[in-house]
PDB file of N, CA and C in Angstrom:
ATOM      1  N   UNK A   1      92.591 102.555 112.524  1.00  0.00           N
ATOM      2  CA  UNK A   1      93.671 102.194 111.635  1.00  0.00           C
ATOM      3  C   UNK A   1      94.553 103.423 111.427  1.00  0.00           C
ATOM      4  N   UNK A   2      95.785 102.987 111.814  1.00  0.00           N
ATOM      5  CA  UNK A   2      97.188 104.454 111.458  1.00  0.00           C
ATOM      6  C   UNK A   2      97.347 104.685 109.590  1.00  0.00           C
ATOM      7  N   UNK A   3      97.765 106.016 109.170  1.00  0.00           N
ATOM      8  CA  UNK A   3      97.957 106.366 108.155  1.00  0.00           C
ATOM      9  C   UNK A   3      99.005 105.211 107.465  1.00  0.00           C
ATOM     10  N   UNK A   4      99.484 104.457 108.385  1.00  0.00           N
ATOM     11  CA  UNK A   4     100.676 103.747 107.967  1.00  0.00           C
ATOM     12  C   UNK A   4     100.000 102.359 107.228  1.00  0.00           C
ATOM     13  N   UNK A   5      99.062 102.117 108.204  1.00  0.00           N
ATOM     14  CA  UNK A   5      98.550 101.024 108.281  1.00  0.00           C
ATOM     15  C   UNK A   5      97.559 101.230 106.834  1.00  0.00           C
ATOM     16  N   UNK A   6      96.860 102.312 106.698  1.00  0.00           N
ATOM     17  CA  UNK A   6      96.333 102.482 105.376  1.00  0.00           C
ATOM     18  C   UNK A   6      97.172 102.242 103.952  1.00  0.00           C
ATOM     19  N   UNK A   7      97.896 102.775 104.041  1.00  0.00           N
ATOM     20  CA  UNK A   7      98.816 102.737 103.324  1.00  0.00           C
ATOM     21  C   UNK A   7      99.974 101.785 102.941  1.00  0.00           C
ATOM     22  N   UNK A   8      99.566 100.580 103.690  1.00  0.00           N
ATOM     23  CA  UNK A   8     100.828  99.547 103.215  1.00  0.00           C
ATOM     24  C   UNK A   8     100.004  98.809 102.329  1.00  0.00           C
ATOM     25  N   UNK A   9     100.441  98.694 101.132  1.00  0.00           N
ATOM     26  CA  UNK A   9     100.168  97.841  99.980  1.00  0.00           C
ATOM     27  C   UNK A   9     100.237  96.109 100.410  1.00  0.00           C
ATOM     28  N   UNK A  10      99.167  95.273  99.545  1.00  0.00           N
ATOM     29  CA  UNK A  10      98.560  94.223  99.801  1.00  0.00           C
ATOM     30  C   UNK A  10      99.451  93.482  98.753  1.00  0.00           C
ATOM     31  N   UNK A  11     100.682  92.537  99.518  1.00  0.00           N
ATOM     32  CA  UNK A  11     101.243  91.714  98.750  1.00  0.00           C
ATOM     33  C   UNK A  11     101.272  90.144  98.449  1.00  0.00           C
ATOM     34  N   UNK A  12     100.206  90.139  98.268  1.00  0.00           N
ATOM     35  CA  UNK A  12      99.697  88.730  98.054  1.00  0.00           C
ATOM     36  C   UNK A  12      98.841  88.793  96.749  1.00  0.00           C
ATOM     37  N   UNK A  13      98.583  87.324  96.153  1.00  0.00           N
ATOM     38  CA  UNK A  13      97.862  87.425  95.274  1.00  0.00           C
ATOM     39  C   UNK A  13      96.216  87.923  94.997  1.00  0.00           C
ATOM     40  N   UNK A  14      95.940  88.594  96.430  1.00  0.00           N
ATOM     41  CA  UNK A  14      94.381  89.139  96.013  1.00  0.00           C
ATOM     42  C   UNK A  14      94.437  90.957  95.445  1.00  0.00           C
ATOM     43  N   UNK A  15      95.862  90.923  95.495  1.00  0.00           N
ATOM     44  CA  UNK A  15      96.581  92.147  94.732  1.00  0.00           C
ATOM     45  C   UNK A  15      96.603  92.244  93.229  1.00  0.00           C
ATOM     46  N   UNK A  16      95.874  92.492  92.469  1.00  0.00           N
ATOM     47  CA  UNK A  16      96.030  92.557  90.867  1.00  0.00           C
ATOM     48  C   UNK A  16      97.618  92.947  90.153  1.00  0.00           C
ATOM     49  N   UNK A  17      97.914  93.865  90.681  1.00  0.00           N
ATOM     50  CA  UNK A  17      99.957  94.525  90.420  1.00  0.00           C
ATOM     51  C   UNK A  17     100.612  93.706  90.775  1.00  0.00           C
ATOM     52  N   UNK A  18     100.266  92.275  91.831  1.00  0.00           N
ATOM     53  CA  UNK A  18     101.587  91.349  92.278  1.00  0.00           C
ATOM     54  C   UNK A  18     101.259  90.534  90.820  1.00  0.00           C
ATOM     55  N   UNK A  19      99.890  89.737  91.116  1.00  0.00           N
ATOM     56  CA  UNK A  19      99.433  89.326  89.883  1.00  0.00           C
ATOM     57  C   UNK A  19     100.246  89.808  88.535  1.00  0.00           C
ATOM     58  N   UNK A  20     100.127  90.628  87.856  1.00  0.00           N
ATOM     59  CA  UNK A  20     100.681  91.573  86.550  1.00  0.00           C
ATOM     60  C   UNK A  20     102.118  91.354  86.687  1.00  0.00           C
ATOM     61  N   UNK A  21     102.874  91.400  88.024  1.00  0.00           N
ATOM     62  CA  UNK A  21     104.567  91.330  88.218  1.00  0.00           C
ATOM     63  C   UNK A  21     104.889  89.815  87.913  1.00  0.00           C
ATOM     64  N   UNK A  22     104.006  88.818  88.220  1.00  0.00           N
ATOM     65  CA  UNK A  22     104.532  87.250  88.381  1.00  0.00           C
ATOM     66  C   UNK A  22     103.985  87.311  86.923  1.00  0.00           C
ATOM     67  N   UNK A  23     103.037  87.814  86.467  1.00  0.00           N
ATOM     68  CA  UNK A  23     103.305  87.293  84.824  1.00  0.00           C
ATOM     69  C   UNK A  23     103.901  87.530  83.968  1.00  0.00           C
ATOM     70  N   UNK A  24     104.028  88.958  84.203  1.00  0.00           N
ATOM     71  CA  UNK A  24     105.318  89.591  83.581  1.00  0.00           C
ATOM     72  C   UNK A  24     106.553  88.458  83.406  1.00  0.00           C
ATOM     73  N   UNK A  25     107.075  88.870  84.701  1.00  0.00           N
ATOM     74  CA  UNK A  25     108.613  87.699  85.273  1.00  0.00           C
ATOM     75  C   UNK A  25     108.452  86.314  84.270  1.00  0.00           C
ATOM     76  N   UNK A  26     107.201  85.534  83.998  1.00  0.00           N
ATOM     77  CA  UNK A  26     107.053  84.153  83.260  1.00  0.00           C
ATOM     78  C   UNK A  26     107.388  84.886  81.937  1.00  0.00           C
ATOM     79  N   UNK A  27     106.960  85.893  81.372  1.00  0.00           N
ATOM     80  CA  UNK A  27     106.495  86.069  79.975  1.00  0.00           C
ATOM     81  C   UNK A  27     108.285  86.516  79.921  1.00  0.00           C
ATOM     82  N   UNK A  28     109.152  86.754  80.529  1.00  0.00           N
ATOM     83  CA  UNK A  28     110.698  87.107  80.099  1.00  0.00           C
ATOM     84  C   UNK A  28     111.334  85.756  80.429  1.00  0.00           C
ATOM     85  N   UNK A  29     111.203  84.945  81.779  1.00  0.00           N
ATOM     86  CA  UNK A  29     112.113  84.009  81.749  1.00  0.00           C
ATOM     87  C   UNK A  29     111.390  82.696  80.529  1.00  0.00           C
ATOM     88  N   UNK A  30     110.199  82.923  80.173  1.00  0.00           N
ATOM     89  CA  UNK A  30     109.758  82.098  78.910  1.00  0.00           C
ATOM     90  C   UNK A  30     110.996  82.763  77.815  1.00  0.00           C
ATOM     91  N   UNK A  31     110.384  83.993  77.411  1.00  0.00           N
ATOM     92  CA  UNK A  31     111.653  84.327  76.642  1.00  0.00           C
ATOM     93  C   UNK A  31     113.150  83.629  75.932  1.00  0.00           C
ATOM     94  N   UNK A  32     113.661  84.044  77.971  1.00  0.00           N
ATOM     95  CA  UNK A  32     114.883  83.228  77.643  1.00  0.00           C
ATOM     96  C   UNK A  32     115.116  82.206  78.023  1.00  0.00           C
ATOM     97  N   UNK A  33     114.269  81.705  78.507  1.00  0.00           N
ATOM     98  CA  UNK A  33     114.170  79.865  78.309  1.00  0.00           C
ATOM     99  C   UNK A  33     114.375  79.825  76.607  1.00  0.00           C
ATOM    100  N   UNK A  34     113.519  80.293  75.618  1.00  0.00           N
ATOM    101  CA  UNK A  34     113.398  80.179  74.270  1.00  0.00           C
ATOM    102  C   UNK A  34     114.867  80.430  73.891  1.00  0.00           C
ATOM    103  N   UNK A  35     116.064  81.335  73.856  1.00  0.00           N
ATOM    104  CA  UNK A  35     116.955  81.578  73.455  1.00  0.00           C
ATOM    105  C   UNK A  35     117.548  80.685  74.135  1.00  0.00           C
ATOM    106  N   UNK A  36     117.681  80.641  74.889  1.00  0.00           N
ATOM    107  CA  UNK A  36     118.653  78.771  75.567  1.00  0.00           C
ATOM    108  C   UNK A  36     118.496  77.913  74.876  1.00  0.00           C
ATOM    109  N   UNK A  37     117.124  77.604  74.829  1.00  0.00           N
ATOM    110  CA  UNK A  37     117.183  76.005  74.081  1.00  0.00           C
ATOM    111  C   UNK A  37     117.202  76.193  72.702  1.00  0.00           C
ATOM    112  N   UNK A  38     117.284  77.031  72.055  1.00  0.00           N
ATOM    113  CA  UNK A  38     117.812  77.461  70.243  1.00  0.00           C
ATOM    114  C   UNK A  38     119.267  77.643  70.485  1.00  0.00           C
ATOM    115  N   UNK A  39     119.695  77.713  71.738  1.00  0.00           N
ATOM    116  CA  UNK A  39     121.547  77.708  71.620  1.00  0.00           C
ATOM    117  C   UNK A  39     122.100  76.266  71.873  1.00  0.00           C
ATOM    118  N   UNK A  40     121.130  75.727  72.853  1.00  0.00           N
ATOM    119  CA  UNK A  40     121.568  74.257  73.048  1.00  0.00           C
ATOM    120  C   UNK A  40     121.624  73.064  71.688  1.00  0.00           C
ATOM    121  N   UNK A  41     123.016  72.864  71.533  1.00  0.00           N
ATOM    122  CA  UNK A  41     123.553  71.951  70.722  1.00  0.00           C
ATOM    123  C   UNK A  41     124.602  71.243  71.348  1.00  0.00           C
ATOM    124  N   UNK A  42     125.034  70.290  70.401  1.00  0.00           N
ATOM    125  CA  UNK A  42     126.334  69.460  71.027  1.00  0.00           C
ATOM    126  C   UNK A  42     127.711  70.835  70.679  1.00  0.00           C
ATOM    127  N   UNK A  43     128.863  70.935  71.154  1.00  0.00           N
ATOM    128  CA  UNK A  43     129.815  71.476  71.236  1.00  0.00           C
ATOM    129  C   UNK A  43     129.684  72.873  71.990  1.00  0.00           C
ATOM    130  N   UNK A  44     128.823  73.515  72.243  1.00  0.00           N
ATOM    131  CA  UNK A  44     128.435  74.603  72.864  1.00  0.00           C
ATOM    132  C   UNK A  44     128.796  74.665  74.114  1.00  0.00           C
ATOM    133  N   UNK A  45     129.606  75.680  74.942  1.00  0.00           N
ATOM    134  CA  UNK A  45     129.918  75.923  76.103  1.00  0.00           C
ATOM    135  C   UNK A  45     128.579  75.958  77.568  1.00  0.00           C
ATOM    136  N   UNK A  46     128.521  75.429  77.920  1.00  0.00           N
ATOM    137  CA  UNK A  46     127.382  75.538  79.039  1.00  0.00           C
ATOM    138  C   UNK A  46     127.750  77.180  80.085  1.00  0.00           C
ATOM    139  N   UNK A  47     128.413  77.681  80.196  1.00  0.00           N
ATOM    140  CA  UNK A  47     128.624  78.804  80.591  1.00  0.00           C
ATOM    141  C   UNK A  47     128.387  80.078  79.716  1.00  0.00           C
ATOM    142  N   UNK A  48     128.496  79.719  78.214  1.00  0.00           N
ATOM    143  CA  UNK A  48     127.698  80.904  77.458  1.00  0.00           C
ATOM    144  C   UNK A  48     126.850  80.450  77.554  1.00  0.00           C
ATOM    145  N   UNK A  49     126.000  79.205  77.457  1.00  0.00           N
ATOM    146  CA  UNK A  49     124.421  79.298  77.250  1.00  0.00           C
ATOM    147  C   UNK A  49     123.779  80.173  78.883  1.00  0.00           C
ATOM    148  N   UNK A  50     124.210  79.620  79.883  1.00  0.00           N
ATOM    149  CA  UNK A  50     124.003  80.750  81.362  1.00  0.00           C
ATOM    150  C   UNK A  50     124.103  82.283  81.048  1.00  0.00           C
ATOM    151  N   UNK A  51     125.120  82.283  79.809  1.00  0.00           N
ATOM    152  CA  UNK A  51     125.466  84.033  79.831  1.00  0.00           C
ATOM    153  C   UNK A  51     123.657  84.349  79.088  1.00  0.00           C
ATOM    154  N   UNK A  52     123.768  83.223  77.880  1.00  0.00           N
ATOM    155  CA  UNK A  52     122.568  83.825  77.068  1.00  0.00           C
ATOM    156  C   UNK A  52     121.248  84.274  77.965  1.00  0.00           C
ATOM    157  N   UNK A  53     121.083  83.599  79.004  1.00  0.00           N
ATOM    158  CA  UNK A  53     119.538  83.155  79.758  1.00  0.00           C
ATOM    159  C   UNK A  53     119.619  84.697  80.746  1.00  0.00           C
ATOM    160  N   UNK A  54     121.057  84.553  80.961  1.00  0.00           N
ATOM    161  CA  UNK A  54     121.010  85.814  81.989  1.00  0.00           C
ATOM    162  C   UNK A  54     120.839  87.246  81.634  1.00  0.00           C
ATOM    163  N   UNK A  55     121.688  87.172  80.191  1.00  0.00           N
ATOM    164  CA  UNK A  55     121.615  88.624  79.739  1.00  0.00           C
ATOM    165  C   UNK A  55     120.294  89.140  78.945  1.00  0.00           C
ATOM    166  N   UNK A  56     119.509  88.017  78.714  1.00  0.00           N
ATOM    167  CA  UNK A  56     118.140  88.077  77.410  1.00  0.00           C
ATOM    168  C   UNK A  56     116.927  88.440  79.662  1.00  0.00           C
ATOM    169  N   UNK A  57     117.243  87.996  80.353  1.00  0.00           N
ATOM    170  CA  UNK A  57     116.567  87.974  81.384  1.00  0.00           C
ATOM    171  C   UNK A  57     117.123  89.598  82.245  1.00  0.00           C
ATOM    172  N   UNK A  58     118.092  90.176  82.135  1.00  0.00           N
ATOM    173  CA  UNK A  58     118.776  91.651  82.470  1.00  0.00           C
ATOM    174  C   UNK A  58     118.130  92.763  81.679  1.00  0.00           C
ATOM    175  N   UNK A  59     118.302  92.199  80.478  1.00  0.00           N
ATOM    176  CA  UNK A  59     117.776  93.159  79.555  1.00  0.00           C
ATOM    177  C   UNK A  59     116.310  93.540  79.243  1.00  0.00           C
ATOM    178  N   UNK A  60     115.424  91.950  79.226  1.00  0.00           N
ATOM    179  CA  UNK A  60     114.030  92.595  79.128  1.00  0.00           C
ATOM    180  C   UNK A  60     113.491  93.146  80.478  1.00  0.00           C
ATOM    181  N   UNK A  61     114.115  92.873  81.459  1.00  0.00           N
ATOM    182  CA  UNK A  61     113.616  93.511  83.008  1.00  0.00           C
ATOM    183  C   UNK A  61     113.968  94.992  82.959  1.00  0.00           C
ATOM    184  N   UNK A  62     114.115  95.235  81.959  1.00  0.00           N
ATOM    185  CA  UNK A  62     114.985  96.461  82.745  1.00  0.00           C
ATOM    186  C   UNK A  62     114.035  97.284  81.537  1.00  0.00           C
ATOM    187  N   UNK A  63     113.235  96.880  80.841  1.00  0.00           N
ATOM    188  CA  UNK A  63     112.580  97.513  79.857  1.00  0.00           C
ATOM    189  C   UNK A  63     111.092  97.596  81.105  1.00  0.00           C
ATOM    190  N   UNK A  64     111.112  96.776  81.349  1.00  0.00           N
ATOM    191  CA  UNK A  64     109.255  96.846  82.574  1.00  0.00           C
ATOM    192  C   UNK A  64     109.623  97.854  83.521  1.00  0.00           C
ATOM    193  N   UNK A  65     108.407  97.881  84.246  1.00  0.00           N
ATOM    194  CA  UNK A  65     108.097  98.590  85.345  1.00  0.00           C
ATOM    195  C   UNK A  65     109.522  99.793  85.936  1.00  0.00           C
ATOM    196  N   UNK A  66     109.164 100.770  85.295  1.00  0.00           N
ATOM    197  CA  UNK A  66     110.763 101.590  85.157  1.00  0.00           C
ATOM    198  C   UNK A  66     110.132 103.145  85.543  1.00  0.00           C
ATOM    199  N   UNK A  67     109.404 103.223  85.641  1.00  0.00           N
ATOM    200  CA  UNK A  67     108.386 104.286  86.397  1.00  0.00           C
ATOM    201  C   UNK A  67     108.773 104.109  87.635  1.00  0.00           C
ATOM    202  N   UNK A  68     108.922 105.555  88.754  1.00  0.00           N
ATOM    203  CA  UNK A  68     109.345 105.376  90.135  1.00  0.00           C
ATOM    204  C   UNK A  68     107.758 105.089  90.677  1.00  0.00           C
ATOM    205  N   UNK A  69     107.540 104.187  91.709  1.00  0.00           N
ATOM    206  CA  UNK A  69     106.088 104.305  92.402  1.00  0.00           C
ATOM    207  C   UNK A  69     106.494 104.729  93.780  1.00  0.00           C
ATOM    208  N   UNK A  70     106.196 105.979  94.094  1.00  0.00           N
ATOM    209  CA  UNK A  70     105.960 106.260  95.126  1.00  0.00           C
ATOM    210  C   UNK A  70     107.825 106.895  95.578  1.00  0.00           C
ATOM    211  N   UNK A  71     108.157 107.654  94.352  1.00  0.00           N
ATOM    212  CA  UNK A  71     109.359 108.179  94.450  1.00  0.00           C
ATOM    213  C   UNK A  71     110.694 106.914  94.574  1.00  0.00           C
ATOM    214  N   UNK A  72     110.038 105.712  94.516  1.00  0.00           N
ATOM    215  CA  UNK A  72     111.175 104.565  94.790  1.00  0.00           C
ATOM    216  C   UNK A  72     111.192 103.785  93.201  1.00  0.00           C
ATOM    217  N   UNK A  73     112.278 103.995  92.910  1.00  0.00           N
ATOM    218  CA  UNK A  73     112.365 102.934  91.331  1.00  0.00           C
ATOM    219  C   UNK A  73     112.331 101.096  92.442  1.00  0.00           C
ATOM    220  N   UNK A  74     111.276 100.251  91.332  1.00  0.00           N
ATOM    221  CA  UNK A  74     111.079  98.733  91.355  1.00  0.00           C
ATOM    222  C   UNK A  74     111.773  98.112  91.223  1.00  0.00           C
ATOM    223  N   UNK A  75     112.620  97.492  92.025  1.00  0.00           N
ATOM    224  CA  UNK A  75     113.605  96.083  91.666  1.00  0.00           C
ATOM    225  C   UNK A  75     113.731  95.277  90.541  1.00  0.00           C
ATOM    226  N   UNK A  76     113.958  94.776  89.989  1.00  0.00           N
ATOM    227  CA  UNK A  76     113.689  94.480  88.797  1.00  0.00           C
ATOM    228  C   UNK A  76     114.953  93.462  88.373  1.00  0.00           C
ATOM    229  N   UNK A  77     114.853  91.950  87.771  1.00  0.00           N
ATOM    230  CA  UNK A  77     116.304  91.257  87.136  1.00  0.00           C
ATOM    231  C   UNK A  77     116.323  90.000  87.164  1.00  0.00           C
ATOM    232  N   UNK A  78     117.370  89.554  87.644  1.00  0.00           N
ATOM    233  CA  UNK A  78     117.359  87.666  87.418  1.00  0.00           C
ATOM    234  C   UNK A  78     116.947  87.687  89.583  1.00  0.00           C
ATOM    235  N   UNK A  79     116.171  86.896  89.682  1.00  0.00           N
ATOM    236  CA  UNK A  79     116.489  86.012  90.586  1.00  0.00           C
ATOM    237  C   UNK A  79     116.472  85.085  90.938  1.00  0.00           C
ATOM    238  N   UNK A  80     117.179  84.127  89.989  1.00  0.00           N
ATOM    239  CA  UNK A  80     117.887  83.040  90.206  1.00  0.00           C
ATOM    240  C   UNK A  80     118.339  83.003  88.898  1.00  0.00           C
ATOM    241  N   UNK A  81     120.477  82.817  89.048  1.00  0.00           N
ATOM    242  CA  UNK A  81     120.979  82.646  87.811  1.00  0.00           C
ATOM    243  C   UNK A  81     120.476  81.533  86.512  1.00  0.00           C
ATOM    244  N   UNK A  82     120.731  81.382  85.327  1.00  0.00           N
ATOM    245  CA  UNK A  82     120.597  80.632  84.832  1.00  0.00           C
ATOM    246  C   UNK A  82     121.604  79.936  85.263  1.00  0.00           C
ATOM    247  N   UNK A  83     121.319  78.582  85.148  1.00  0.00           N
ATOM    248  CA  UNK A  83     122.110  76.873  85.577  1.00  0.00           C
ATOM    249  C   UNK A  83     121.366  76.025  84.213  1.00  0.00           C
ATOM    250  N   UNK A  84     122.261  75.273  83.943  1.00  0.00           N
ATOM    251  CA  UNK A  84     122.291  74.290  82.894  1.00  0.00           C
ATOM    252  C   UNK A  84     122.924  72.744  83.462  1.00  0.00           C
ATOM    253  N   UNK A  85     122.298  72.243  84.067  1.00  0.00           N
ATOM    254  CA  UNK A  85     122.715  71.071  84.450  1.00  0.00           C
ATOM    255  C   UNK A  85     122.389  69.667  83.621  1.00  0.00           C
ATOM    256  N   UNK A  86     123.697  68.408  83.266  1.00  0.00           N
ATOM    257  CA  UNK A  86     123.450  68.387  82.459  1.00  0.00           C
ATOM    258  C   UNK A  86     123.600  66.441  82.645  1.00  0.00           C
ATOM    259  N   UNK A  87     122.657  65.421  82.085  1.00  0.00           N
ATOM    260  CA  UNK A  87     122.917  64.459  83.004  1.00  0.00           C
ATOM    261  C   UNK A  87     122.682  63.895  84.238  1.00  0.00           C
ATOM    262  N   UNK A  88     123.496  63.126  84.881  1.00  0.00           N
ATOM    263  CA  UNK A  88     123.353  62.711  86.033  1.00  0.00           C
ATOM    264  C   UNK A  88     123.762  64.045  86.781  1.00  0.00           C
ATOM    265  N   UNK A  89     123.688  65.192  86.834  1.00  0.00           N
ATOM    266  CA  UNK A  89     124.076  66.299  87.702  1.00  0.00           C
ATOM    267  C   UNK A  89     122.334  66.735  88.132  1.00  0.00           C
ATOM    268  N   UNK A  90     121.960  67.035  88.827  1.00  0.00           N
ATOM    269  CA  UNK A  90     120.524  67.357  89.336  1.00  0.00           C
ATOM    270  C   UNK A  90     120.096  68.394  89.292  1.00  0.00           C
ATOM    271  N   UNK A  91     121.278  69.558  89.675  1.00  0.00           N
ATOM    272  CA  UNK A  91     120.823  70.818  89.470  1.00  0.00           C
ATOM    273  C   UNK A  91     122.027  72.430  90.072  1.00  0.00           C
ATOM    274  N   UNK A  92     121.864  73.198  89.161  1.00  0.00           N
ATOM    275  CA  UNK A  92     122.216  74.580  90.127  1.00  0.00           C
ATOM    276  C   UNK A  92     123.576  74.546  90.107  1.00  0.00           C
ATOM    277  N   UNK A  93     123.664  74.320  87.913  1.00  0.00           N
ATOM    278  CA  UNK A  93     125.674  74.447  87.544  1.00  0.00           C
ATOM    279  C   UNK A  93     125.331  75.316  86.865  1.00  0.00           C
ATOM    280  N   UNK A  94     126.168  76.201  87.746  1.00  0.00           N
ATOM    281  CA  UNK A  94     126.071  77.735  86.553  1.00  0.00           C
ATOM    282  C   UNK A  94     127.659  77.944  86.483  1.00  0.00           C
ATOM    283  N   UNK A  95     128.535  77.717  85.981  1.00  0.00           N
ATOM    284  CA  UNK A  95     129.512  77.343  85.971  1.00  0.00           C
ATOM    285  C   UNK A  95     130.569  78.448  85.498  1.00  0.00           C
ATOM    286  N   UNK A  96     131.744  79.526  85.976  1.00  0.00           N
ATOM    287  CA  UNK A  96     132.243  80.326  85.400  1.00  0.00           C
ATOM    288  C   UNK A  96     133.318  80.199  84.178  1.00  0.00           C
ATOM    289  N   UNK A  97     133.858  81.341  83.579  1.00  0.00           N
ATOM    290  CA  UNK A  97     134.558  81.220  82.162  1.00  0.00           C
ATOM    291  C   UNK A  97     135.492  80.102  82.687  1.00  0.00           C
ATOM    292  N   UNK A  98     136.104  79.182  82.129  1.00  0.00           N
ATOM    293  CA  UNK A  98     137.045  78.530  82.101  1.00  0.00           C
ATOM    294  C   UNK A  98     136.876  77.282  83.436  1.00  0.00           C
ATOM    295  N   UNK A  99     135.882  77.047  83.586  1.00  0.00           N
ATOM    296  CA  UNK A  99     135.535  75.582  84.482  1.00  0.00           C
ATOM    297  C   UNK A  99     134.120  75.236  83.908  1.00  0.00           C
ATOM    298  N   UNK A 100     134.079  75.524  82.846  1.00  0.00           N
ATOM    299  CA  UNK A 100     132.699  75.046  81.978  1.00  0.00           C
ATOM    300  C   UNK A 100     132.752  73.612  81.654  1.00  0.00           C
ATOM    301  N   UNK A 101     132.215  72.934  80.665  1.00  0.00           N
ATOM    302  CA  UNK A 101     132.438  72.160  80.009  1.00  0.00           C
ATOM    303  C   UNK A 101     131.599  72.354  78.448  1.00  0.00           C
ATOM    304  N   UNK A 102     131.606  71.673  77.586  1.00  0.00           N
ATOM    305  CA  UNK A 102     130.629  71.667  76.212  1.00  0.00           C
ATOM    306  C   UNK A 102     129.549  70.429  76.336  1.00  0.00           C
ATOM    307  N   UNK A 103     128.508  70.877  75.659  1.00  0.00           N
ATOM    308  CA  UNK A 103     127.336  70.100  76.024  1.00  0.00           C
ATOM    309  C   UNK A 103     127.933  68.856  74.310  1.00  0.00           C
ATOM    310  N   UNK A 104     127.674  67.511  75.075  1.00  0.00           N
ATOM    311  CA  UNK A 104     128.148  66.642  73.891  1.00  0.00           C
ATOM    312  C   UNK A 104     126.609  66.015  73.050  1.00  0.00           C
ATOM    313  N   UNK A 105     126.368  65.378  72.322  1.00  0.00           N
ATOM    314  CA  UNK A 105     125.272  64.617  71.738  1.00  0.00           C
ATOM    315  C   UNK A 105     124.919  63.737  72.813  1.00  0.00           C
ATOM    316  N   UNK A 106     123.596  63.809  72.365  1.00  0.00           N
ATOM    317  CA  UNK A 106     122.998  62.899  73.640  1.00  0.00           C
ATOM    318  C   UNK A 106     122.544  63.414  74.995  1.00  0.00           C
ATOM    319  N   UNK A 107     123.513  64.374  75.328  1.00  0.00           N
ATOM    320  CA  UNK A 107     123.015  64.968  76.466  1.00  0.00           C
ATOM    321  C   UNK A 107     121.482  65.528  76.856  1.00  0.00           C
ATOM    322  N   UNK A 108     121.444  64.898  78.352  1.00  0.00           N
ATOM    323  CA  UNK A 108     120.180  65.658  78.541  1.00  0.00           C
ATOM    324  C   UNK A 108     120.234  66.452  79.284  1.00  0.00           C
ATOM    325  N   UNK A 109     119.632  67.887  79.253  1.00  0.00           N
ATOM    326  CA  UNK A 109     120.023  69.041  79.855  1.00  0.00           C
ATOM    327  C   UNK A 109     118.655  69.399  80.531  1.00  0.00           C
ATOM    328  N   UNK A 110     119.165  70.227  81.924  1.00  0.00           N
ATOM    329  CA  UNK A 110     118.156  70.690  83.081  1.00  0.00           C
ATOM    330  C   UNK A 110     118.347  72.235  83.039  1.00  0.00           C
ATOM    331  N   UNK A 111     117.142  73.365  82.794  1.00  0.00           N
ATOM    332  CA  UNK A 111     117.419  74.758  82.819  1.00  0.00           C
ATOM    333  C   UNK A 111     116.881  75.330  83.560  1.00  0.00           C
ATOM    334  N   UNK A 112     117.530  76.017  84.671  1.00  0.00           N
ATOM    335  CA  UNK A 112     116.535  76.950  85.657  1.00  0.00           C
ATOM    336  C   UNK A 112     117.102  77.864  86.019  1.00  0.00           C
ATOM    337  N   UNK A 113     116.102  78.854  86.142  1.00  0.00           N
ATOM    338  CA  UNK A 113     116.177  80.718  85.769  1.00  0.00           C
ATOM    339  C   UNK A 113     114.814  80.937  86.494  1.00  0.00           C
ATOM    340  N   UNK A 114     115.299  82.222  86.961  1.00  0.00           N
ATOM    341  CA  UNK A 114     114.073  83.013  87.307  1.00  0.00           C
ATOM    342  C   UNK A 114     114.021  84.731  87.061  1.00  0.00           C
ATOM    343  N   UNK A 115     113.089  85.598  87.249  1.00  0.00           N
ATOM    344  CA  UNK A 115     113.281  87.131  86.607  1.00  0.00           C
ATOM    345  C   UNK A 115     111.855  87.280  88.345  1.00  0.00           C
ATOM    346  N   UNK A 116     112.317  88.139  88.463  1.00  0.00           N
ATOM    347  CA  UNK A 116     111.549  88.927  89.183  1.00  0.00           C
ATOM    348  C   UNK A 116     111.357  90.620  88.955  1.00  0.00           C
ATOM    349  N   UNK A 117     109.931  91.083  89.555  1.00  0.00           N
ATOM    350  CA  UNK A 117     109.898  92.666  89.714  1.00  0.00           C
ATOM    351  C   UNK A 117     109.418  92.708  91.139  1.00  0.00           C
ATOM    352  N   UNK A 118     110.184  93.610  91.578  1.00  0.00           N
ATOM    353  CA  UNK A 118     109.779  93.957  93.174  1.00  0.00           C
ATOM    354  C   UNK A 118     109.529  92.834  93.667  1.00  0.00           C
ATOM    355  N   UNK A 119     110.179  91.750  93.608  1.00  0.00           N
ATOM    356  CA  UNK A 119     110.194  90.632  94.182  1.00  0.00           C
ATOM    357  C   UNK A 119     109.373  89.429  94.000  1.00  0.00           C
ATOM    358  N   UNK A 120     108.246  90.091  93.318  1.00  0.00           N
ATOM    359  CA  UNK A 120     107.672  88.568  92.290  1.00  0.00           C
ATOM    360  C   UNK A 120     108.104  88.119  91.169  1.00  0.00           C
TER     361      UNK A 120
END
């Protein structure tokens, strides 16, 4: 076995640190799943509630794993924007300032977000 070959880290789940990264990532996009749906009301812009999910999901990533390993700082952030789809729409409206719409009564709303570190 080459020094290289010793040395490449095991990225799968029989890895305890990938493990620790994918729970991490749940325990922030739980988070801001939580601040989304305390913003979701009727009249509310669906493009700030995306801002809320994204920036509560920027910000606690950037508090983890912030130590360089191995002289390289960890990736770390959203990967996958928040989307608020809402209705008969299915999925993956993340919608910019001024082509939004407001979420009305009644609506039923779809939220998906993701946070990764080093790619879990």
């Amino acid at each position: 076995m080459s020094d290289s070959e010793s040395e490449e880290e095991i990225a799968d789940l029989s890895n305890p640190d990938v493990i620790t990264k994918y729970i991490e990532a749940s325990k922030v996009v739980q988070g801001a799943l939580q601040k989304v749906l305390e913003a979701t009301k009727p009249d509310v812009d669906v493009a700030e509630l995306c801002k809320i999910g994204d920036e509560y999901i920027t910000e606690e990533t950037k508090k983890l794993f912030s130590k360089k390993v191995k002289g390289k700082t960890i990736e770390r952030g959203i990967a996958f924007p928040t989307c608020i789809s809402r209705n008969n729409l299915c999925g993956h409206v993340s919608p910019l300032d001024g082509e939004s719409h407001k979420l009305e009564a009644g609506d039923i709303v779809k939220v998906d977000m993701a946070a990764h570190f080093d790619g879990f």
